[in-house]
PDB file of N, CA and C in Angstrom:
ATOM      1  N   UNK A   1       2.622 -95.237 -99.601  1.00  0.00           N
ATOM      2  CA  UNK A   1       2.181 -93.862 -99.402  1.00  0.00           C
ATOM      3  C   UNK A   1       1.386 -93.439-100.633  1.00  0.00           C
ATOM      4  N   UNK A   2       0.616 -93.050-100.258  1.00  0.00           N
ATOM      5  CA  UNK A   2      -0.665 -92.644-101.823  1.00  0.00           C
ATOM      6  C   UNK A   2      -0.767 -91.152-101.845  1.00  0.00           C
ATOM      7  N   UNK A   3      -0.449 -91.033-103.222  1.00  0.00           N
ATOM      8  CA  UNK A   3       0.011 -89.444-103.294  1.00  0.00           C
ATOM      9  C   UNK A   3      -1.603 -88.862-104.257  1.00  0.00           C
ATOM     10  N   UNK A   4      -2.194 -88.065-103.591  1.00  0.00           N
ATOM     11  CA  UNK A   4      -3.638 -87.438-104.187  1.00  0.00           C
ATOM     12  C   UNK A   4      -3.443 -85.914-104.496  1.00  0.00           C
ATOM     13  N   UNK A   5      -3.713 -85.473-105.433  1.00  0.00           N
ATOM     14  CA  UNK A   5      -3.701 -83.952-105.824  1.00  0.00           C
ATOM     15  C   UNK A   5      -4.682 -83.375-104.893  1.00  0.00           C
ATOM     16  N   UNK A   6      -4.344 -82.189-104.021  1.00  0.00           N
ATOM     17  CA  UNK A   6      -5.167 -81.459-103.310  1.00  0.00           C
ATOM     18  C   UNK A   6      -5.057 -79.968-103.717  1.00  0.00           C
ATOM     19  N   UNK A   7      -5.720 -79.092-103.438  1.00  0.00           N
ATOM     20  CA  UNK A   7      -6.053 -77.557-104.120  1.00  0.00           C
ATOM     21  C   UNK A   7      -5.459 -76.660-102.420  1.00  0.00           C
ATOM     22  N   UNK A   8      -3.824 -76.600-102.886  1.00  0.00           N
ATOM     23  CA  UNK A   8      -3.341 -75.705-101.448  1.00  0.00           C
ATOM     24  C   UNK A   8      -2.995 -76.639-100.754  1.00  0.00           C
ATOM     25  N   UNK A   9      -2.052 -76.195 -99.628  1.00  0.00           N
ATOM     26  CA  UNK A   9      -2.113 -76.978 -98.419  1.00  0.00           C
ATOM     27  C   UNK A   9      -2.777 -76.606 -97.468  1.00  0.00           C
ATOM     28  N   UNK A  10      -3.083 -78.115 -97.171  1.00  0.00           N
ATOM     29  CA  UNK A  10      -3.977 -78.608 -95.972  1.00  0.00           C
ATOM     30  C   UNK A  10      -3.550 -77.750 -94.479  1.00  0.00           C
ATOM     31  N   UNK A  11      -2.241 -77.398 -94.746  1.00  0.00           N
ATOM     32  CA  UNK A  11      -1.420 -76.886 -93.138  1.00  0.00           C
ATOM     33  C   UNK A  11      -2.249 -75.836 -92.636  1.00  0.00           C
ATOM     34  N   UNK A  12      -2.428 -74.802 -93.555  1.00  0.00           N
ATOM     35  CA  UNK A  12      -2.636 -73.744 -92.843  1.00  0.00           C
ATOM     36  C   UNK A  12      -4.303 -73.521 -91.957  1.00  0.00           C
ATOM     37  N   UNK A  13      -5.276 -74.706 -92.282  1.00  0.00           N
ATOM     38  CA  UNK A  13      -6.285 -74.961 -92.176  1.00  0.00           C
ATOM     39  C   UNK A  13      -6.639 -76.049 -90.706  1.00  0.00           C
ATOM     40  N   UNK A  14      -5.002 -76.868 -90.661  1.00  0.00           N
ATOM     41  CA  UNK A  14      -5.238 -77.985 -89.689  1.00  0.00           C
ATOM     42  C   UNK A  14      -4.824 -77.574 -88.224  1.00  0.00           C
ATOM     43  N   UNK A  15      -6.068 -78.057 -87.352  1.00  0.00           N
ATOM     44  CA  UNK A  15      -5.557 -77.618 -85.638  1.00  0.00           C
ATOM     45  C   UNK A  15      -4.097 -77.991 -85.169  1.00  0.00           C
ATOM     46  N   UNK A  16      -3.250 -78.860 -86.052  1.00  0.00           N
ATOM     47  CA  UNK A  16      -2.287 -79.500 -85.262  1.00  0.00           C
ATOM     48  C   UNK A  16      -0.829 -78.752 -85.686  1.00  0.00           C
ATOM     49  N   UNK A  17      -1.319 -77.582 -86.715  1.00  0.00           N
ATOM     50  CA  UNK A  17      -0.028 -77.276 -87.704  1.00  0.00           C
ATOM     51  C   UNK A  17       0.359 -75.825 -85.920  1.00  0.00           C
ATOM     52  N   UNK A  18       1.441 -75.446 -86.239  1.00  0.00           N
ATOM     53  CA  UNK A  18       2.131 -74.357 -85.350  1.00  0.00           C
ATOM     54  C   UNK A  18       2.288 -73.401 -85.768  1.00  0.00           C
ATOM     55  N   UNK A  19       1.887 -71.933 -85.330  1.00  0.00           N
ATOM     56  CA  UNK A  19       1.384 -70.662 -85.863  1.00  0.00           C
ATOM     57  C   UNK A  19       2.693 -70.605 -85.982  1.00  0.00           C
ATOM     58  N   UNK A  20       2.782 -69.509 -87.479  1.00  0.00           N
ATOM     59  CA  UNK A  20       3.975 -69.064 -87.691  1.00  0.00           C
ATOM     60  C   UNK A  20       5.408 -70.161 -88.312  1.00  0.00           C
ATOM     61  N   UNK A  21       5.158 -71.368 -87.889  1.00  0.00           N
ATOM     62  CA  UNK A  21       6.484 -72.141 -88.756  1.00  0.00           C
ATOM     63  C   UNK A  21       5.293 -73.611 -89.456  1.00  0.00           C
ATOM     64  N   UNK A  22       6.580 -74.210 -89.824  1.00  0.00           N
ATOM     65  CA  UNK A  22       6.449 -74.841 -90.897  1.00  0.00           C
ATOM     66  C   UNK A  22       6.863 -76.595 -90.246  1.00  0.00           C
ATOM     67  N   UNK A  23       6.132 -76.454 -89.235  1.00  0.00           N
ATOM     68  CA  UNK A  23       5.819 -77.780 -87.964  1.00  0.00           C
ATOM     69  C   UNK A  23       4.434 -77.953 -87.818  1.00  0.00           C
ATOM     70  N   UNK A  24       4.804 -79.102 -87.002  1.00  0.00           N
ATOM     71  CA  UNK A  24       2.470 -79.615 -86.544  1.00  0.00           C
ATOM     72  C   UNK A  24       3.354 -80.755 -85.070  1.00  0.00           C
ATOM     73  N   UNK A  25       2.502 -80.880 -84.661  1.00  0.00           N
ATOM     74  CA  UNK A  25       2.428 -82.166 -84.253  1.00  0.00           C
ATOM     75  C   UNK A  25       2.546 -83.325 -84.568  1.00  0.00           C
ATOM     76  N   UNK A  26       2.206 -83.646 -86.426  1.00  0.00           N
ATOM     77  CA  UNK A  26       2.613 -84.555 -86.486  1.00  0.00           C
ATOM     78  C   UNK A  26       4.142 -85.081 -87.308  1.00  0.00           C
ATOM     79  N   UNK A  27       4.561 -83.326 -87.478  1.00  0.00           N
ATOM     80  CA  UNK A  27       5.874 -83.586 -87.826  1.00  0.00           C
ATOM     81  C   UNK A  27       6.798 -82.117 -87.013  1.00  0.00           C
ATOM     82  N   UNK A  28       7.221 -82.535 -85.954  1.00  0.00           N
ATOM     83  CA  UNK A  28       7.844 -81.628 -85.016  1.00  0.00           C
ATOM     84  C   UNK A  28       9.022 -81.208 -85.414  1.00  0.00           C
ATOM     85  N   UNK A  29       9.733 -81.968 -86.542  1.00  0.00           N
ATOM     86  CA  UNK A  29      10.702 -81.574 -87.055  1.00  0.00           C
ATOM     87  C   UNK A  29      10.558 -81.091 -88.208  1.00  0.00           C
ATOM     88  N   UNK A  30       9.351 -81.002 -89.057  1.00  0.00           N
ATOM     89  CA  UNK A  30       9.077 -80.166 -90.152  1.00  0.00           C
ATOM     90  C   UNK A  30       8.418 -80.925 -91.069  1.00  0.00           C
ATOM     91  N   UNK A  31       7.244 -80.184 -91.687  1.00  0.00           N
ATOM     92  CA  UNK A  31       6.079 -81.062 -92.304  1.00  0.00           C
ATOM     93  C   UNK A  31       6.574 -80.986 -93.957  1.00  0.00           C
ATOM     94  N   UNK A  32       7.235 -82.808 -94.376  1.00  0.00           N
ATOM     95  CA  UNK A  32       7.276 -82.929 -95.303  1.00  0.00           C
ATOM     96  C   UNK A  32       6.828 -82.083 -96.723  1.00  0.00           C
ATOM     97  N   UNK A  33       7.619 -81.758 -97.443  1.00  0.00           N
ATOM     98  CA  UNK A  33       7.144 -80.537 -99.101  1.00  0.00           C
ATOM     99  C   UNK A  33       6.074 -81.063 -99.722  1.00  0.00           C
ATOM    100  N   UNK A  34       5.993 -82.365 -99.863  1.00  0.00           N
ATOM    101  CA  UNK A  34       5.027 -82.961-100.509  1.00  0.00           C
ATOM    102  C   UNK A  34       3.524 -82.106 -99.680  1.00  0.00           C
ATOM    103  N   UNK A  35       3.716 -82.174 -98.435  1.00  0.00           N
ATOM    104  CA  UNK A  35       2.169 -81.857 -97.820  1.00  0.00           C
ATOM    105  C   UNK A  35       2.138 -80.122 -97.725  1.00  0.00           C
ATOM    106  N   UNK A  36       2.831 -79.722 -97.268  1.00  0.00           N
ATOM    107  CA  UNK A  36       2.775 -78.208 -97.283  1.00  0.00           C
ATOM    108  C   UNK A  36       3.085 -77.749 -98.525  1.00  0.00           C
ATOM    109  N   UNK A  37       3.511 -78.437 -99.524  1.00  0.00           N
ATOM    110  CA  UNK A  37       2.676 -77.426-100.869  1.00  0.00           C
ATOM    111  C   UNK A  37       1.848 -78.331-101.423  1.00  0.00           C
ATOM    112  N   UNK A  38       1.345 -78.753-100.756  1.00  0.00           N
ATOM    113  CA  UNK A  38      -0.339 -79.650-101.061  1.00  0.00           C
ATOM    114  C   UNK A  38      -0.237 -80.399-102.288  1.00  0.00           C
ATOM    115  N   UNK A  39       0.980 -81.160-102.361  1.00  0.00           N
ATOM    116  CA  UNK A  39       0.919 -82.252-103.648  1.00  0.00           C
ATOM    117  C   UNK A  39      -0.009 -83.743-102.961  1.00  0.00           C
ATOM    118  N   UNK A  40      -0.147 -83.446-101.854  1.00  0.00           N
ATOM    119  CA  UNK A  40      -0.378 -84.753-100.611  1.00  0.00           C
ATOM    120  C   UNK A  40      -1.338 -84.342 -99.667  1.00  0.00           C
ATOM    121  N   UNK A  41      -2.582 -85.082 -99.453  1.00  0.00           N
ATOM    122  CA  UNK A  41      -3.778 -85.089 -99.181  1.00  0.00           C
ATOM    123  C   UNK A  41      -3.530 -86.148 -98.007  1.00  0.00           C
ATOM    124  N   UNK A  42      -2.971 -84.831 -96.793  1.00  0.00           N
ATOM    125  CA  UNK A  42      -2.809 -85.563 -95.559  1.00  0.00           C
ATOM    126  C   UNK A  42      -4.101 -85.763 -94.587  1.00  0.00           C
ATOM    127  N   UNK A  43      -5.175 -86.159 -95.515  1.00  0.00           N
ATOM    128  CA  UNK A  43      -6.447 -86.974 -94.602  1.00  0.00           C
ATOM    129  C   UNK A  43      -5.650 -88.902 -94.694  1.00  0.00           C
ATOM    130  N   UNK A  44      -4.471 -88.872 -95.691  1.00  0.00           N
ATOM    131  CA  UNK A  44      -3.956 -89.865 -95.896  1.00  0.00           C
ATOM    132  C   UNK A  44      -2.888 -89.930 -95.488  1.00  0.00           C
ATOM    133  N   UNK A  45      -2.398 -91.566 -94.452  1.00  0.00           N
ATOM    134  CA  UNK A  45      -1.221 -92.030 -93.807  1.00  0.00           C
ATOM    135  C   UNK A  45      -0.144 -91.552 -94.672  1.00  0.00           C
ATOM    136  N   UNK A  46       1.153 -90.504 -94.344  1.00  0.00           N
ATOM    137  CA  UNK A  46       2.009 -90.132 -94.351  1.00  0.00           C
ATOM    138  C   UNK A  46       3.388 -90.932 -93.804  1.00  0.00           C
ATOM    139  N   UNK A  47       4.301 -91.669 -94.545  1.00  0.00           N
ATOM    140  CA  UNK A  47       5.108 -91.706 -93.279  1.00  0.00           C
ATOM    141  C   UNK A  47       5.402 -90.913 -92.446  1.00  0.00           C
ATOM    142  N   UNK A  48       5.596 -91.486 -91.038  1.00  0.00           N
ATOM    143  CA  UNK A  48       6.110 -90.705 -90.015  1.00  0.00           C
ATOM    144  C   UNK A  48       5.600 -89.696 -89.613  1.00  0.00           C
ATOM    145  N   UNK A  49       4.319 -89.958 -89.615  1.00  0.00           N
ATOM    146  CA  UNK A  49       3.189 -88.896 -89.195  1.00  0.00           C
ATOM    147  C   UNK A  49       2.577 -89.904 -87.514  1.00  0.00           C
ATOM    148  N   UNK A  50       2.949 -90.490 -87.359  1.00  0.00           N
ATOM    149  CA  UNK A  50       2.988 -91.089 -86.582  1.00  0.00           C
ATOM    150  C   UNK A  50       1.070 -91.509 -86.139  1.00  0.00           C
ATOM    151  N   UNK A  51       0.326 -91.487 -87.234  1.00  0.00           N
ATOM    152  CA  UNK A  51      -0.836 -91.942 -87.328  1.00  0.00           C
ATOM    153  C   UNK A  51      -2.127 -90.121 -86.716  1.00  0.00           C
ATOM    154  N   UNK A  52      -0.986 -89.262 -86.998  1.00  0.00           N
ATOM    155  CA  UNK A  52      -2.053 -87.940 -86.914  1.00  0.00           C
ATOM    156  C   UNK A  52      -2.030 -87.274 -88.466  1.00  0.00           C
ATOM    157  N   UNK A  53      -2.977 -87.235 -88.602  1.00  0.00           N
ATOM    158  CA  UNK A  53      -3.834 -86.421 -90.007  1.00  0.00           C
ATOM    159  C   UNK A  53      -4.635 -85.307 -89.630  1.00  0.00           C
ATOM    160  N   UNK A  54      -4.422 -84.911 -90.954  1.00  0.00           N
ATOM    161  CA  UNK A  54      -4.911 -83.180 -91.137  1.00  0.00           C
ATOM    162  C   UNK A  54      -6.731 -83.429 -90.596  1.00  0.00           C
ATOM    163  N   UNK A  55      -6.641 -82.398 -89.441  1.00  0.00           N
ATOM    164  CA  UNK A  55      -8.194 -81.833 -88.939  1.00  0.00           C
ATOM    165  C   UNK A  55      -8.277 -80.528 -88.854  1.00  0.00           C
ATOM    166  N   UNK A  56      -9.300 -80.434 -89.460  1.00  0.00           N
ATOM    167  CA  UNK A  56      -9.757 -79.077 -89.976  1.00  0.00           C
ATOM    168  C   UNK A  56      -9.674 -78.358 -89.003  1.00  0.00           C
ATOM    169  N   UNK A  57      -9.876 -76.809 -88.773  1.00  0.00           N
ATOM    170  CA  UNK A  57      -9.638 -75.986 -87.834  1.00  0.00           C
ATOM    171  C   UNK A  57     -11.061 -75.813 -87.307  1.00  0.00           C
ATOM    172  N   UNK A  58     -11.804 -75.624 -87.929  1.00  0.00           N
ATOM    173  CA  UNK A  58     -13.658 -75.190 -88.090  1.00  0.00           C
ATOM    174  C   UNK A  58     -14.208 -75.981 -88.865  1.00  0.00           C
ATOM    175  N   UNK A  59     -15.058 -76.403 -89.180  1.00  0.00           N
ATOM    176  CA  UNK A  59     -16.171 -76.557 -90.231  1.00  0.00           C
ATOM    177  C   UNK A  59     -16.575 -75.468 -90.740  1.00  0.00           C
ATOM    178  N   UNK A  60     -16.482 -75.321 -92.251  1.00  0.00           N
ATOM    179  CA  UNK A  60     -16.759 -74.374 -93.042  1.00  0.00           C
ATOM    180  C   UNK A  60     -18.211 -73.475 -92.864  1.00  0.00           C
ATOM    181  N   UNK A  61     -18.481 -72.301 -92.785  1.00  0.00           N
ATOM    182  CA  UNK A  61     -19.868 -71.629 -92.976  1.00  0.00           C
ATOM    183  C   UNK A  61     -21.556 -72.381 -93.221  1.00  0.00           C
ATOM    184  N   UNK A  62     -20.591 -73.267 -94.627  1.00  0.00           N
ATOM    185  CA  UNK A  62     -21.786 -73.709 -95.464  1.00  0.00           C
ATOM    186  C   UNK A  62     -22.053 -75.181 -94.405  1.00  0.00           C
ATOM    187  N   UNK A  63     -21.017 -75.715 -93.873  1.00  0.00           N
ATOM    188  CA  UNK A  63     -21.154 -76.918 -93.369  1.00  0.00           C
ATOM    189  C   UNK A  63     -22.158 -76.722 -92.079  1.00  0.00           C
ATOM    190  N   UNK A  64     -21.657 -75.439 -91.900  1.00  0.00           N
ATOM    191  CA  UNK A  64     -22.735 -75.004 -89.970  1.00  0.00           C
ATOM    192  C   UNK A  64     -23.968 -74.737 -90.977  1.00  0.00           C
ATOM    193  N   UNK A  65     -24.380 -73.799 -91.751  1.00  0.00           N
ATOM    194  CA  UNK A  65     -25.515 -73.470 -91.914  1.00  0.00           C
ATOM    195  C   UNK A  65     -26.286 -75.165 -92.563  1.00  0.00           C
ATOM    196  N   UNK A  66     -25.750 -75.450 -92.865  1.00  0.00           N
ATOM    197  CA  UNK A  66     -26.258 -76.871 -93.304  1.00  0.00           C
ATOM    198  C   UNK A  66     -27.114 -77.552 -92.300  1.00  0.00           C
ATOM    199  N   UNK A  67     -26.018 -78.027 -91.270  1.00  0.00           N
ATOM    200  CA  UNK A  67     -25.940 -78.657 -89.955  1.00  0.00           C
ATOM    201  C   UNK A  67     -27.253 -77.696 -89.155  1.00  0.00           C
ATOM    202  N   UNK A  68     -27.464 -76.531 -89.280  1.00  0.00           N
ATOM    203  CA  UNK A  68     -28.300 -75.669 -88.306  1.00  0.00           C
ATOM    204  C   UNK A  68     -29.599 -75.939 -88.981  1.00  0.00           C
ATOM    205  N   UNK A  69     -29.982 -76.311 -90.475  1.00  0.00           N
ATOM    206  CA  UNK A  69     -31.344 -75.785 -91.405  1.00  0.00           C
ATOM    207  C   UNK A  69     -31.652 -77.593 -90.920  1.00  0.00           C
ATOM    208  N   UNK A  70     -30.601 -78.354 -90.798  1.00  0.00           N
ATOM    209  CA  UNK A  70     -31.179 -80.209 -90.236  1.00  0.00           C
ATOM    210  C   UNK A  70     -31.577 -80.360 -88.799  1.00  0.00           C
ATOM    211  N   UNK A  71     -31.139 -79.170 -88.148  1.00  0.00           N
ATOM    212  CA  UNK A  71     -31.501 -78.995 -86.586  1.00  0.00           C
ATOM    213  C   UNK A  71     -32.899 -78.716 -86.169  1.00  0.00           C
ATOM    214  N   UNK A  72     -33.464 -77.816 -87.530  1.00  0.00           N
ATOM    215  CA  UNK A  72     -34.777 -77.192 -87.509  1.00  0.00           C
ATOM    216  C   UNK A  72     -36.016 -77.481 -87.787  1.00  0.00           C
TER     217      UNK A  72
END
């Protein structure tokens, strides 16, 4: 398990986490401390994550306006 310093947790940002508690999908019984106080940079295999990682909710502002000025 490879432990990476991240800025916050990833939870509150990822489609898979559950409004209001401290679950996701990929931990139904409760998302390990290491990741929800963001010592752990769950774009990386977790045990018992059962091979689901943190996906973003949106793409950031800057990422669309980016994506829109390469469209043009």
């Amino acid at each position: 398990m490879e432990r990476t310093q991240v800025t916050g947790s990833q939870c509150a940002r990822c489609i898979f986490k559950m409004a209001g508690r401290e679950v996701c999908v990929a931990f139904p019984r409760g998302i390990p401390a290491d990741i929800i106080t963001g010592r752990f940079d769950h774009m990386q295999p977790h045990d018992g994550d059962g091979g689901i990682r943190f996906v973003p909710l949106r793409r950031s502002i800057a990422d669309r306006q980016s994506a829109f000025s390469e469209d043009r």
